[in-house]
N, C-alpha and C. Protein backbone atom coordinates (compact mmCIF):
# COMPACT_ATOMS: atom_id res chain seq x y z
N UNK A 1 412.84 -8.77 -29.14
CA UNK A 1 412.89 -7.48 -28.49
C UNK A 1 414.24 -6.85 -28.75
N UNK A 2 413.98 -5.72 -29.25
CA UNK A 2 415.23 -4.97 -29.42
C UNK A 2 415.53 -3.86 -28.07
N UNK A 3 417.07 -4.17 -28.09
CA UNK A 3 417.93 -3.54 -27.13
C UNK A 3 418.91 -2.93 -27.17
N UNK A 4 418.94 -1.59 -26.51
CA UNK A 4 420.49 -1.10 -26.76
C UNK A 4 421.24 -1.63 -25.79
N UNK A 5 422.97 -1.12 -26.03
CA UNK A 5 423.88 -2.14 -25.45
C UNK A 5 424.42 -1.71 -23.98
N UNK A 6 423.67 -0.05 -23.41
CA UNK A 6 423.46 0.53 -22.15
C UNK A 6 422.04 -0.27 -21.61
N UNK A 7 421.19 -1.27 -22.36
CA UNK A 7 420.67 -1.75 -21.55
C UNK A 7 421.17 -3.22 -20.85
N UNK A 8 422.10 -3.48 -21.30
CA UNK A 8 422.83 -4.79 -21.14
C UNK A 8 424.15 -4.35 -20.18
N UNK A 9 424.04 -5.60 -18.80
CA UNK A 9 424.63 -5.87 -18.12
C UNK A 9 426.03 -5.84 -18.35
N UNK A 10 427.15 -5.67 -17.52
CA UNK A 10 428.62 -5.83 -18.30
C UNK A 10 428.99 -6.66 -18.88
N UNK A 11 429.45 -6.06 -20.17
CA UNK A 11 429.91 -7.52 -21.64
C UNK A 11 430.95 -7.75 -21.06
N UNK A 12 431.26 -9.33 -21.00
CA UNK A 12 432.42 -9.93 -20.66
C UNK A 12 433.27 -10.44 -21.60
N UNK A 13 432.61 -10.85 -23.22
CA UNK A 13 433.01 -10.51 -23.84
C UNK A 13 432.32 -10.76 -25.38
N UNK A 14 433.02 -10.56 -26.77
CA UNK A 14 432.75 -10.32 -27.90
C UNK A 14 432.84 -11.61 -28.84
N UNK A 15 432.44 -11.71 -29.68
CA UNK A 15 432.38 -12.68 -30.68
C UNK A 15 431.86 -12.29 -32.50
N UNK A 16 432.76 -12.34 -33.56
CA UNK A 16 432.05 -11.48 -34.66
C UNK A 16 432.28 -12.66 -35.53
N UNK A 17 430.97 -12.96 -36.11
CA UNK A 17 430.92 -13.72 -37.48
C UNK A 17 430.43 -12.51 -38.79
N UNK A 18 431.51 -12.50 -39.35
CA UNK A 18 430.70 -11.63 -40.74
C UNK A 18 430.22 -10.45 -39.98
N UNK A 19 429.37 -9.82 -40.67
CA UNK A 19 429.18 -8.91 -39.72
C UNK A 19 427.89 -8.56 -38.84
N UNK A 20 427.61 -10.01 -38.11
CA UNK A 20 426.92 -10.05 -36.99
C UNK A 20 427.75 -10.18 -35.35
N UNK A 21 427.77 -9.13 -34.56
CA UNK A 21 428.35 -8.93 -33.66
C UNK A 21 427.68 -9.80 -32.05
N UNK A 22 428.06 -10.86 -31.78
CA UNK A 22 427.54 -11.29 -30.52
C UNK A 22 428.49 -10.73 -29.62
N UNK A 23 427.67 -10.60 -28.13
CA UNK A 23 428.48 -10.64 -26.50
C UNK A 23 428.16 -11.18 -25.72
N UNK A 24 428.44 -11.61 -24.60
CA UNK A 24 428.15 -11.95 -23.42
C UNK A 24 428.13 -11.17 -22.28
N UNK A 25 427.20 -11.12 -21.55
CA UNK A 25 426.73 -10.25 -20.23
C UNK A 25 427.44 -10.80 -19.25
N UNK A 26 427.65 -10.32 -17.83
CA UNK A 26 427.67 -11.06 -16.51
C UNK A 26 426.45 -11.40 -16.21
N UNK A 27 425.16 -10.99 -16.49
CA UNK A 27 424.30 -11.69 -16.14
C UNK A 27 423.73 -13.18 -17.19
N UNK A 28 424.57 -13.65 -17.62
CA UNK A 28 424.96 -15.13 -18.08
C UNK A 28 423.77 -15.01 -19.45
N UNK A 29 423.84 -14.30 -20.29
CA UNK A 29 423.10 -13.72 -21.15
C UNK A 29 423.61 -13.60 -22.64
N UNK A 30 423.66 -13.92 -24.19
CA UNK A 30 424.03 -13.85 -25.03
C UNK A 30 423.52 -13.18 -25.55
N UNK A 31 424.20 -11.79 -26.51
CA UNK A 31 423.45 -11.03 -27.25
C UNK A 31 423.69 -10.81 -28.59
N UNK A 32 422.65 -10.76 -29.39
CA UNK A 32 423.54 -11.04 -31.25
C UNK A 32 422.82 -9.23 -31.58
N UNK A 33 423.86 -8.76 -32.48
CA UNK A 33 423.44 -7.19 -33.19
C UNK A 33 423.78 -7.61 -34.85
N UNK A 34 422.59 -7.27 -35.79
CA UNK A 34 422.76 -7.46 -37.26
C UNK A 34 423.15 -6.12 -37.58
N UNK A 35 423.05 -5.07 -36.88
CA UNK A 35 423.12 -3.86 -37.50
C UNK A 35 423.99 -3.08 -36.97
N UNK A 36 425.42 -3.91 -36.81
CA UNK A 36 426.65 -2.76 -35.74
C UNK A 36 426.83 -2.66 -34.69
N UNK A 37 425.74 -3.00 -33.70
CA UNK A 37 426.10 -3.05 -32.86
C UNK A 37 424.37 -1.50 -32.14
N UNK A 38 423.96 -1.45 -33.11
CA UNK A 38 422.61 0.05 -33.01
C UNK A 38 421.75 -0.97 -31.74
N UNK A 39 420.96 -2.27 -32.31
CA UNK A 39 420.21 -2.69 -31.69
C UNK A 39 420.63 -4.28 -30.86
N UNK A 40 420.48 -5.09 -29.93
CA UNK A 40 420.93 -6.22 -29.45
C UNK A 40 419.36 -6.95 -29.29
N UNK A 41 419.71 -8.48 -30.01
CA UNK A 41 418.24 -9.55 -29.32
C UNK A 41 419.03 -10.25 -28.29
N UNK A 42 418.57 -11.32 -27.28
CA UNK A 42 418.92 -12.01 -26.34
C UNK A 42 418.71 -13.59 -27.31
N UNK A 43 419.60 -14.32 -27.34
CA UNK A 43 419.55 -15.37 -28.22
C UNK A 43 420.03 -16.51 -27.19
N UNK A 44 420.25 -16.27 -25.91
CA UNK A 44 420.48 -17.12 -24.71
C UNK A 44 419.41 -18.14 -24.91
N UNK A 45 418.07 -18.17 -24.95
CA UNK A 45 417.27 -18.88 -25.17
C UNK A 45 417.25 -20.18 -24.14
N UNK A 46 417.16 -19.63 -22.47
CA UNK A 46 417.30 -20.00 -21.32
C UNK A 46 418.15 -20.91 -21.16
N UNK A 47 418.88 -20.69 -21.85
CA UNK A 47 420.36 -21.82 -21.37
C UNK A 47 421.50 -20.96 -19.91
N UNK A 48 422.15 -21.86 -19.40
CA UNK A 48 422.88 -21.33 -18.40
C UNK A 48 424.07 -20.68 -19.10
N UNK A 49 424.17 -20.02 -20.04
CA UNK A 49 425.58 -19.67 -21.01
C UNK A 49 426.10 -18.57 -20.02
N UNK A 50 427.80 -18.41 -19.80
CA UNK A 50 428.02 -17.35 -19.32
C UNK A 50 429.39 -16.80 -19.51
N UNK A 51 430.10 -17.51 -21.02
CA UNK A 51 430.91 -16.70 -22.17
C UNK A 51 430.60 -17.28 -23.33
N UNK A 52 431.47 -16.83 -24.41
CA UNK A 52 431.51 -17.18 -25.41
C UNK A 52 431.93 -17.21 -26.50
N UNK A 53 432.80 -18.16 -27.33
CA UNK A 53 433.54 -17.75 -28.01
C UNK A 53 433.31 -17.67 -29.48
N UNK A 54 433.53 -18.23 -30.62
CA UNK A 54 433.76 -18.28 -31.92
C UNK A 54 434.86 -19.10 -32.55
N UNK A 55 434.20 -20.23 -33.09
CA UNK A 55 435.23 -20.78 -34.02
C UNK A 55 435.77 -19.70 -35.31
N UNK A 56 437.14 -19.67 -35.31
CA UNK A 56 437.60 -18.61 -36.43
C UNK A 56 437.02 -19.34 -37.99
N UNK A 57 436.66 -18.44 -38.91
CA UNK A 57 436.81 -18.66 -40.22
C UNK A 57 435.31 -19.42 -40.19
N UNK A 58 434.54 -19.67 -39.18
CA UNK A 58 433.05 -20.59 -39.79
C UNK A 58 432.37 -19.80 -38.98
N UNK A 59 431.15 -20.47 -38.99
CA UNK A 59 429.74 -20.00 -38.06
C UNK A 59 429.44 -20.63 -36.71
N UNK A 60 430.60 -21.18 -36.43
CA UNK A 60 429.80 -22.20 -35.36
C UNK A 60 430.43 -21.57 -33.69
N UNK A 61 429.29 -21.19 -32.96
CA UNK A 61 429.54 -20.57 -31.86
C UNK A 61 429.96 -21.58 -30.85
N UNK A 62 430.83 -21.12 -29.90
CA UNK A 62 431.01 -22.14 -29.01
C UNK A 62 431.08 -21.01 -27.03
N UNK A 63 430.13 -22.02 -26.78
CA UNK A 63 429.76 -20.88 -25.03
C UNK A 63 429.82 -22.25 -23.86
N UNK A 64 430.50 -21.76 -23.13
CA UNK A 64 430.05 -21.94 -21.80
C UNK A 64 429.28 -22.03 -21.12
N UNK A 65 428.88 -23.27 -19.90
CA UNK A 65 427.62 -23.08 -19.50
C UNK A 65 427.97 -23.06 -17.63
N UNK A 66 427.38 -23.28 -17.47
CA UNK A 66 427.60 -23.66 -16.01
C UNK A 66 427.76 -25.36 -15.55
N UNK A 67 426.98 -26.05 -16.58
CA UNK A 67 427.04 -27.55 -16.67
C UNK A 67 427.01 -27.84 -18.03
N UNK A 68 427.73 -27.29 -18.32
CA UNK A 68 428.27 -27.80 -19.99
C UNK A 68 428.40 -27.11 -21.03
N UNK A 69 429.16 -26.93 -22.25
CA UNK A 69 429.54 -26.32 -23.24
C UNK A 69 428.21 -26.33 -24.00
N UNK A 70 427.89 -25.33 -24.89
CA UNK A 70 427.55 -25.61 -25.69
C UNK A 70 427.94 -24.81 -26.94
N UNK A 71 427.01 -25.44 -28.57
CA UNK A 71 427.15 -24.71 -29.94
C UNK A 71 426.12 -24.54 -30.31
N UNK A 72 426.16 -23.42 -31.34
CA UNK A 72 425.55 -23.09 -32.11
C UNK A 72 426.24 -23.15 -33.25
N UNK A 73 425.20 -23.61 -34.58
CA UNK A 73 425.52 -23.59 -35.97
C UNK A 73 424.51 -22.29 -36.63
N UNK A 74 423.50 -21.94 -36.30
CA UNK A 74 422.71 -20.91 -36.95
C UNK A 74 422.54 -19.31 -36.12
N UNK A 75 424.17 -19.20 -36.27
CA UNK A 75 424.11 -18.09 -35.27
C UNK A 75 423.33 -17.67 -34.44
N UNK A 76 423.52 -18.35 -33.69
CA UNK A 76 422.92 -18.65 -31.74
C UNK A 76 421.19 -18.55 -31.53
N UNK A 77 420.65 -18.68 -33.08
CA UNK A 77 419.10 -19.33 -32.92
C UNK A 77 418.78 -20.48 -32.26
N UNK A 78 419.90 -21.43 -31.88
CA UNK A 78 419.50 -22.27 -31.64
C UNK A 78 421.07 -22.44 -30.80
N UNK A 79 420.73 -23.79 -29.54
CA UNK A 79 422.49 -24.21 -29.14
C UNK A 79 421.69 -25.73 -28.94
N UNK A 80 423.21 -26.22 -28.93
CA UNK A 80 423.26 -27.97 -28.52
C UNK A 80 423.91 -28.03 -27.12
N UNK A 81 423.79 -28.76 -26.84
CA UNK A 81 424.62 -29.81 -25.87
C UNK A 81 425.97 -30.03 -26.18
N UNK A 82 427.62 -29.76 -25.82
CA UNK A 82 428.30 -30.45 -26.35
C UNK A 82 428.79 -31.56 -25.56
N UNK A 83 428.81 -32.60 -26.25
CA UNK A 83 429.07 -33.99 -25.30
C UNK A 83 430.55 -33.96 -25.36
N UNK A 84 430.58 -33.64 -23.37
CA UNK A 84 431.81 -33.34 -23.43
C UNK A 84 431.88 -34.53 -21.93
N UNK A 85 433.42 -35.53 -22.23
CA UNK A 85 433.06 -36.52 -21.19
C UNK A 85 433.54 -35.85 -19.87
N UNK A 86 432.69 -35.71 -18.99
CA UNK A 86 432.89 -35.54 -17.39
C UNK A 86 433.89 -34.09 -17.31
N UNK A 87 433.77 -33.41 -18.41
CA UNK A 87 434.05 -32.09 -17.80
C UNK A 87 433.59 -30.72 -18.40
N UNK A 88 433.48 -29.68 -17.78
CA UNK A 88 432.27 -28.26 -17.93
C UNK A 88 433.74 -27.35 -18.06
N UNK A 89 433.50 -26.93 -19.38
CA UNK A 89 434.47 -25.89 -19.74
C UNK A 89 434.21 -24.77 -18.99
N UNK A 90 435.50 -24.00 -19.41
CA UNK A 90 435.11 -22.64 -18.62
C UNK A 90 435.86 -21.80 -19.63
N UNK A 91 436.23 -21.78 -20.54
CA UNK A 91 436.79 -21.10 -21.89
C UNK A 91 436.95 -22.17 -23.22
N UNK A 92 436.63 -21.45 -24.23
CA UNK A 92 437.05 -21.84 -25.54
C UNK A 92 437.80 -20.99 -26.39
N UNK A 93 438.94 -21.38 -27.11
CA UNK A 93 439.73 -21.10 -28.24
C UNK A 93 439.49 -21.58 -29.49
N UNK A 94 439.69 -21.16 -30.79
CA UNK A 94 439.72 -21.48 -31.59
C UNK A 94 441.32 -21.32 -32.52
N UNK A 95 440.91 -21.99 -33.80
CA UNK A 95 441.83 -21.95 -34.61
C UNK A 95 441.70 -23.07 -35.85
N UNK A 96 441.09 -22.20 -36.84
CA UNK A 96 439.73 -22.81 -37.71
C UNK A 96 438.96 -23.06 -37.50
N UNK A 97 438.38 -24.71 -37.86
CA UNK A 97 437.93 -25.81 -36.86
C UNK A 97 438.20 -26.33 -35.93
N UNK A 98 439.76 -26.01 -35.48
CA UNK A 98 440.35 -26.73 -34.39
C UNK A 98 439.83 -25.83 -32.95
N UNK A 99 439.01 -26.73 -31.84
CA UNK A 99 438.40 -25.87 -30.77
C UNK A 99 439.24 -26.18 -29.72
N UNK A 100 439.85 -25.65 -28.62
CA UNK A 100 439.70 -25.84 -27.42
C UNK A 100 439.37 -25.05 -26.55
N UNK A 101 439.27 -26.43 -25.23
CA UNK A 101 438.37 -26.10 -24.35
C UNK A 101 439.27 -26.69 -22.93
N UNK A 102 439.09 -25.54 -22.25
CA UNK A 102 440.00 -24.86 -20.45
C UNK A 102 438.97 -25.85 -19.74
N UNK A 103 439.15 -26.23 -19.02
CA UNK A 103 438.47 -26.73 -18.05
C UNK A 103 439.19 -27.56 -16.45
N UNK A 104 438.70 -27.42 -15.76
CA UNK A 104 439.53 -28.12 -14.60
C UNK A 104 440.45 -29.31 -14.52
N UNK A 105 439.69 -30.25 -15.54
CA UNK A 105 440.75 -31.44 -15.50
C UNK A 105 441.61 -31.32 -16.68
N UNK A 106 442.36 -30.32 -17.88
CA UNK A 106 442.76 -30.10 -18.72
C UNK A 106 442.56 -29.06 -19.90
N UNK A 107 443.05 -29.08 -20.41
CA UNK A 107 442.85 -28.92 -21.96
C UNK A 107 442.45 -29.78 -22.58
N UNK A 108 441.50 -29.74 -23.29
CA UNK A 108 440.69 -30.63 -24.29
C UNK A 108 440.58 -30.31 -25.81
N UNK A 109 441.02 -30.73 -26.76
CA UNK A 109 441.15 -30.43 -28.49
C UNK A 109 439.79 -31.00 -28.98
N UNK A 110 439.16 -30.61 -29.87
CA UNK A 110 438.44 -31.12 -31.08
C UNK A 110 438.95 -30.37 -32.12
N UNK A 111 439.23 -31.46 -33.35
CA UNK A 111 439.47 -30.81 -34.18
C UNK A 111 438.48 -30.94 -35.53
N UNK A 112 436.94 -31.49 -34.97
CA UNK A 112 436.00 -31.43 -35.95
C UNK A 112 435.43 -30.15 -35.19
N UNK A 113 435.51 -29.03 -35.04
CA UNK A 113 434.39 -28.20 -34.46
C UNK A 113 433.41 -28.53 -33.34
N UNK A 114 434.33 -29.16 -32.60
CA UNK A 114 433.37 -29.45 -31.14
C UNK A 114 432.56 -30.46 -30.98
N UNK A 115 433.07 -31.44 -32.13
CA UNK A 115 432.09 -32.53 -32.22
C UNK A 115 432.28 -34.12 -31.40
N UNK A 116 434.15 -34.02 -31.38
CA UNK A 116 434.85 -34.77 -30.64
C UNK A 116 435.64 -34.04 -29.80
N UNK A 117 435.92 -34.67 -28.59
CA UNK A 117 437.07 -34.11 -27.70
C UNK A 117 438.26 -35.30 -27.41
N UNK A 118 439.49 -34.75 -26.99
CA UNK A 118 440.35 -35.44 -26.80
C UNK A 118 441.62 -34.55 -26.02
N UNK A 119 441.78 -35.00 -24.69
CA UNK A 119 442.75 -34.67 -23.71
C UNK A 119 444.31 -34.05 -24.68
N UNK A 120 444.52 -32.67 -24.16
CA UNK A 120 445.76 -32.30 -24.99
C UNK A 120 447.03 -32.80 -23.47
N UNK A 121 448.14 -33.43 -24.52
CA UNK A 121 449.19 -33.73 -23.42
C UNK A 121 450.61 -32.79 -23.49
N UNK A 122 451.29 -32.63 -22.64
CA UNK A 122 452.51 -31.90 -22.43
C UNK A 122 453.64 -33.06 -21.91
N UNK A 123 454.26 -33.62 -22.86
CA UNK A 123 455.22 -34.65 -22.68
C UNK A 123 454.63 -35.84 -21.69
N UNK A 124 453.47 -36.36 -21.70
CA UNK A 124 452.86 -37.52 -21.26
C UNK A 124 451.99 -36.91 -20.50
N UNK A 125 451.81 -35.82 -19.75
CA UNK A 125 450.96 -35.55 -18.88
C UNK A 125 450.18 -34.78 -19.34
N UNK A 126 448.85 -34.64 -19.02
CA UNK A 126 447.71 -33.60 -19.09
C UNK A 126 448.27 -32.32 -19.10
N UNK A 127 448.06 -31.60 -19.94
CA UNK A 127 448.10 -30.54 -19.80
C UNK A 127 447.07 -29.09 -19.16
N UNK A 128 447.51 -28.68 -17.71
CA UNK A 128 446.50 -28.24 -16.88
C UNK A 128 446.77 -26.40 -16.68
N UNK A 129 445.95 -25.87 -17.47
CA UNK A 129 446.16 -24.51 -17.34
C UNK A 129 444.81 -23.53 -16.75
N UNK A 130 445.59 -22.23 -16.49
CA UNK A 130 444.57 -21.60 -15.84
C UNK A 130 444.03 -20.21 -16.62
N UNK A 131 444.36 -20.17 -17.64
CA UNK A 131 444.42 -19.36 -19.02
C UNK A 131 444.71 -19.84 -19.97
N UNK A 132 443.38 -19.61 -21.24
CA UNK A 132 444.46 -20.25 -22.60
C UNK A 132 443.60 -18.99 -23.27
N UNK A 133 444.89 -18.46 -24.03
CA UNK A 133 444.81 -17.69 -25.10
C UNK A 133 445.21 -17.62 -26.38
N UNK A 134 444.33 -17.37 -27.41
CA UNK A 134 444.77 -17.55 -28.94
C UNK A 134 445.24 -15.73 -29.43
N UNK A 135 446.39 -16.11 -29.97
CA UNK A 135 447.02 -14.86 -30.46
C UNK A 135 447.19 -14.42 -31.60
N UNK A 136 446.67 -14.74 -33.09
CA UNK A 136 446.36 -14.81 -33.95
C UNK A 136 446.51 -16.82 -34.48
N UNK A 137 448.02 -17.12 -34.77
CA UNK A 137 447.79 -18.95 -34.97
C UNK A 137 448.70 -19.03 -33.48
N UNK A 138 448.83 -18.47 -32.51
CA UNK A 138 449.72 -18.98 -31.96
C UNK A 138 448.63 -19.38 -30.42
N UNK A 139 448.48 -20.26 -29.90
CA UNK A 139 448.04 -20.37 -28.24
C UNK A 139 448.86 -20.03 -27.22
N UNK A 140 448.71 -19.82 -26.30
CA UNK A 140 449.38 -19.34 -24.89
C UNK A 140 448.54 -19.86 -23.70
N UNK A 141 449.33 -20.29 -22.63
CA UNK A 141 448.54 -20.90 -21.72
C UNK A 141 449.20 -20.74 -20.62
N UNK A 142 448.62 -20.26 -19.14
CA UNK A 142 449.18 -19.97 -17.87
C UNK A 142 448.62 -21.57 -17.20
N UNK A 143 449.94 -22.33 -16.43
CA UNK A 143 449.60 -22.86 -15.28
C UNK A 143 449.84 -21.94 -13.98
N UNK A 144 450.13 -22.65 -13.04
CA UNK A 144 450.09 -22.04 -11.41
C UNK A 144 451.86 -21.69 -11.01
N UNK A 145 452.45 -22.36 -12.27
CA UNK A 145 454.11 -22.28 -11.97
C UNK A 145 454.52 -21.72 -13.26
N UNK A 146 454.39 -22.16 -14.73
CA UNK A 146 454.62 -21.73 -15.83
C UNK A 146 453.62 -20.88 -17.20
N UNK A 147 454.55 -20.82 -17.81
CA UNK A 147 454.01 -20.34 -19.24
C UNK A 147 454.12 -21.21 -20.37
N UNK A 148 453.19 -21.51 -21.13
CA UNK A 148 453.12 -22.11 -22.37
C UNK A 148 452.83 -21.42 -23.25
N UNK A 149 453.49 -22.12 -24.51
CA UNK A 149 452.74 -21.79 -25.92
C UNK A 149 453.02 -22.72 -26.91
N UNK A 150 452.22 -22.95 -28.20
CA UNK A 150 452.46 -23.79 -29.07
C UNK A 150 451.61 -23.15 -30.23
N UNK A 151 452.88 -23.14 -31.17
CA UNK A 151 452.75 -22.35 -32.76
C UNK A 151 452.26 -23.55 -33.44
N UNK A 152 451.85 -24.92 -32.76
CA UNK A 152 451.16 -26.18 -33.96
C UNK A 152 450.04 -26.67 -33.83
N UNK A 153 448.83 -25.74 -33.34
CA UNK A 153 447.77 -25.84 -33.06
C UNK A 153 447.32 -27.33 -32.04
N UNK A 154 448.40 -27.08 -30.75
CA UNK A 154 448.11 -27.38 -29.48
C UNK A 154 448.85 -28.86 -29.90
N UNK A 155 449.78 -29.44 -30.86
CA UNK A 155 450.30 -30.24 -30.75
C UNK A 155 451.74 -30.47 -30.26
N UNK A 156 452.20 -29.26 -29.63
CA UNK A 156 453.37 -29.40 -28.74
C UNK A 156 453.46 -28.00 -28.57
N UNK A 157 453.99 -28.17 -27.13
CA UNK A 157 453.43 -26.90 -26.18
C UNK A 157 455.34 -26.74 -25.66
N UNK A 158 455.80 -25.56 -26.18
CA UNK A 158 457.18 -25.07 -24.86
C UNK A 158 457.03 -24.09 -23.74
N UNK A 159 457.95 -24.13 -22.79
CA UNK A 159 457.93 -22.77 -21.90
C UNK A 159 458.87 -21.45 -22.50
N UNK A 160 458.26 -20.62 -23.07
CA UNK A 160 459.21 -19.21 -23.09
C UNK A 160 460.64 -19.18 -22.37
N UNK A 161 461.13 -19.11 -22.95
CA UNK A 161 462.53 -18.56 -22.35
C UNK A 161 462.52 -17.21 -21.63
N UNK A 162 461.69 -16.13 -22.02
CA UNK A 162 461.24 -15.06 -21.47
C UNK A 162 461.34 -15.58 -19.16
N UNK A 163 461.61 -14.57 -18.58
CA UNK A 163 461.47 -15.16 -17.59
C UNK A 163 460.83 -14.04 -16.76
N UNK A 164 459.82 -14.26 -16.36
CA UNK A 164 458.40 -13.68 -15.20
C UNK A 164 457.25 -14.71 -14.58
N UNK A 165 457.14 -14.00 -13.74
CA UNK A 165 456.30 -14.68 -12.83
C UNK A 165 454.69 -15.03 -13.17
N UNK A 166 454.24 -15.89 -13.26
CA UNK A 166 452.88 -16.44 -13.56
C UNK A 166 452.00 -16.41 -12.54
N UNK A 167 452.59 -15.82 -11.53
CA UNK A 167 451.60 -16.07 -9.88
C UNK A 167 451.04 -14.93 -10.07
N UNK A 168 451.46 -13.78 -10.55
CA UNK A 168 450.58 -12.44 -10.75
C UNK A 168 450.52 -12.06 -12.17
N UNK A 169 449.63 -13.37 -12.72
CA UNK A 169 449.04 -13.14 -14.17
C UNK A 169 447.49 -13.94 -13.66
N UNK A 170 447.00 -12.53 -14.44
CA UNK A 170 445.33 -13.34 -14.14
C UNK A 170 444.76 -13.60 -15.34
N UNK A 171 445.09 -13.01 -16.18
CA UNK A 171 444.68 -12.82 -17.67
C UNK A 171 445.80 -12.23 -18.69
N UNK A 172 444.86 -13.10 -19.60
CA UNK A 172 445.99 -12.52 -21.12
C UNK A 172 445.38 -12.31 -22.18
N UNK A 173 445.94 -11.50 -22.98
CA UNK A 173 445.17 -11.12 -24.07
C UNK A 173 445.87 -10.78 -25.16
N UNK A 174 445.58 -10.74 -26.36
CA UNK A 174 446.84 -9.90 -27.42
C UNK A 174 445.98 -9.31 -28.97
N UNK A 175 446.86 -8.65 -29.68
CA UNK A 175 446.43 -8.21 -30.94
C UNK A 175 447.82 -8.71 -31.90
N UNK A 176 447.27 -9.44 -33.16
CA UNK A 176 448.09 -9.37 -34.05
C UNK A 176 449.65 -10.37 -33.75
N UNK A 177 450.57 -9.70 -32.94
CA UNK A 177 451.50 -10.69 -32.84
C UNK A 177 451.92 -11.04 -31.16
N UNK A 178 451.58 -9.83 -30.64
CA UNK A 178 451.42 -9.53 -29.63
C UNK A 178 451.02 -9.96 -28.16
N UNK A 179 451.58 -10.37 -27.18
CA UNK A 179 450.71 -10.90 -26.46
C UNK A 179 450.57 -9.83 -24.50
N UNK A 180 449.73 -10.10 -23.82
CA UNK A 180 449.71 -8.85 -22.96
C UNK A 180 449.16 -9.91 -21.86
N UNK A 181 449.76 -10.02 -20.50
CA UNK A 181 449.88 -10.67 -19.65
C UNK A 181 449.56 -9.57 -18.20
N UNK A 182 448.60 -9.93 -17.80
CA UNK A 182 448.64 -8.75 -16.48
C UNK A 182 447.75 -9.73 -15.41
């Protein structure tokens, strides 16, 4: 069934392989457009999905569920399960193949495309954030006291020297080199 994108609930957000354009609804809904963005199908295909991201540079989708991550390899005809041990993401990043994934008990890396996971650490300890954002190669990540980032694809994380408050950052976002904290 084809749809325009005034018939779809608020996009929370975007995802572009080539030039097939997916989004995500608030009403926990995935939508793929082959033609620009003119017409939208629903490719949710009753899963609980309710974001979603994109591994950079491949095809392989990576969404959120309510009880678990999942992927897609055939642009979101189909999703898996990702076996993820004892924890339900709530964001994904990319950077190539390298995925991560936000979730309550950490940050979590795969660096086969979501196929393995493995706890990211910050000088021995878990690393526990409440935002992670990719800024072209660079990540950024809000805890409840600080700011992170790491230019080595999540293999060592510093705090900015920059100095502001993280208690009134809810989100972040950036273009290019840029990063935007509000």
């Amino acid at each position: 069934t084809s749809l325009k994108l005034s018939n779809i609930a608020r996009v929370q957000s975007f995802a572009v392989i080539g030039k097939t354009i997916f989004a995500s609804s608030d009403d926990d809904e995935v939508f793929r457009s082959s033609d620009n963005g003119i017409t939208w199908a629903n490719v949710t295909n009753n899963l609980d999905l309710h974001d979603i991201t994109i591994a950079a540079n491949s095809s392989v989708l990576f969404a959120c569920g309510y009880q678990s991550g999942y992927r897609s390899t055939d642009m979101g005809d189909t999703w898996t399960k990702i076996d993820m041990p004892n924890f339900v993401p709530t964001a994904f990043e990319t950077i190539g193949s390298t995925v991560f994934a936000l979730t309550s008990k950490g940050v979590y890396r795969s660096l086969d495309n979501g196929i393995k996971w493995s706890i990211v650490k910050y000088f021995g300890d878990t690393l526990k954030l409440s935002v992670l954002k990719r800024v072209g190669s660079v990540l950024y990540g809000k805890s409840f006291f600080l700011f992170y980032y790491s230019t080595d694809g999540g293999n060592y994380w510093e705090v900015p020297s920059t100095s502001f408050d993280p208690n009134y950052t809810a989100c972040m976002d950036g273009n290019g080199k840029n990063l935007y904290a509000g």
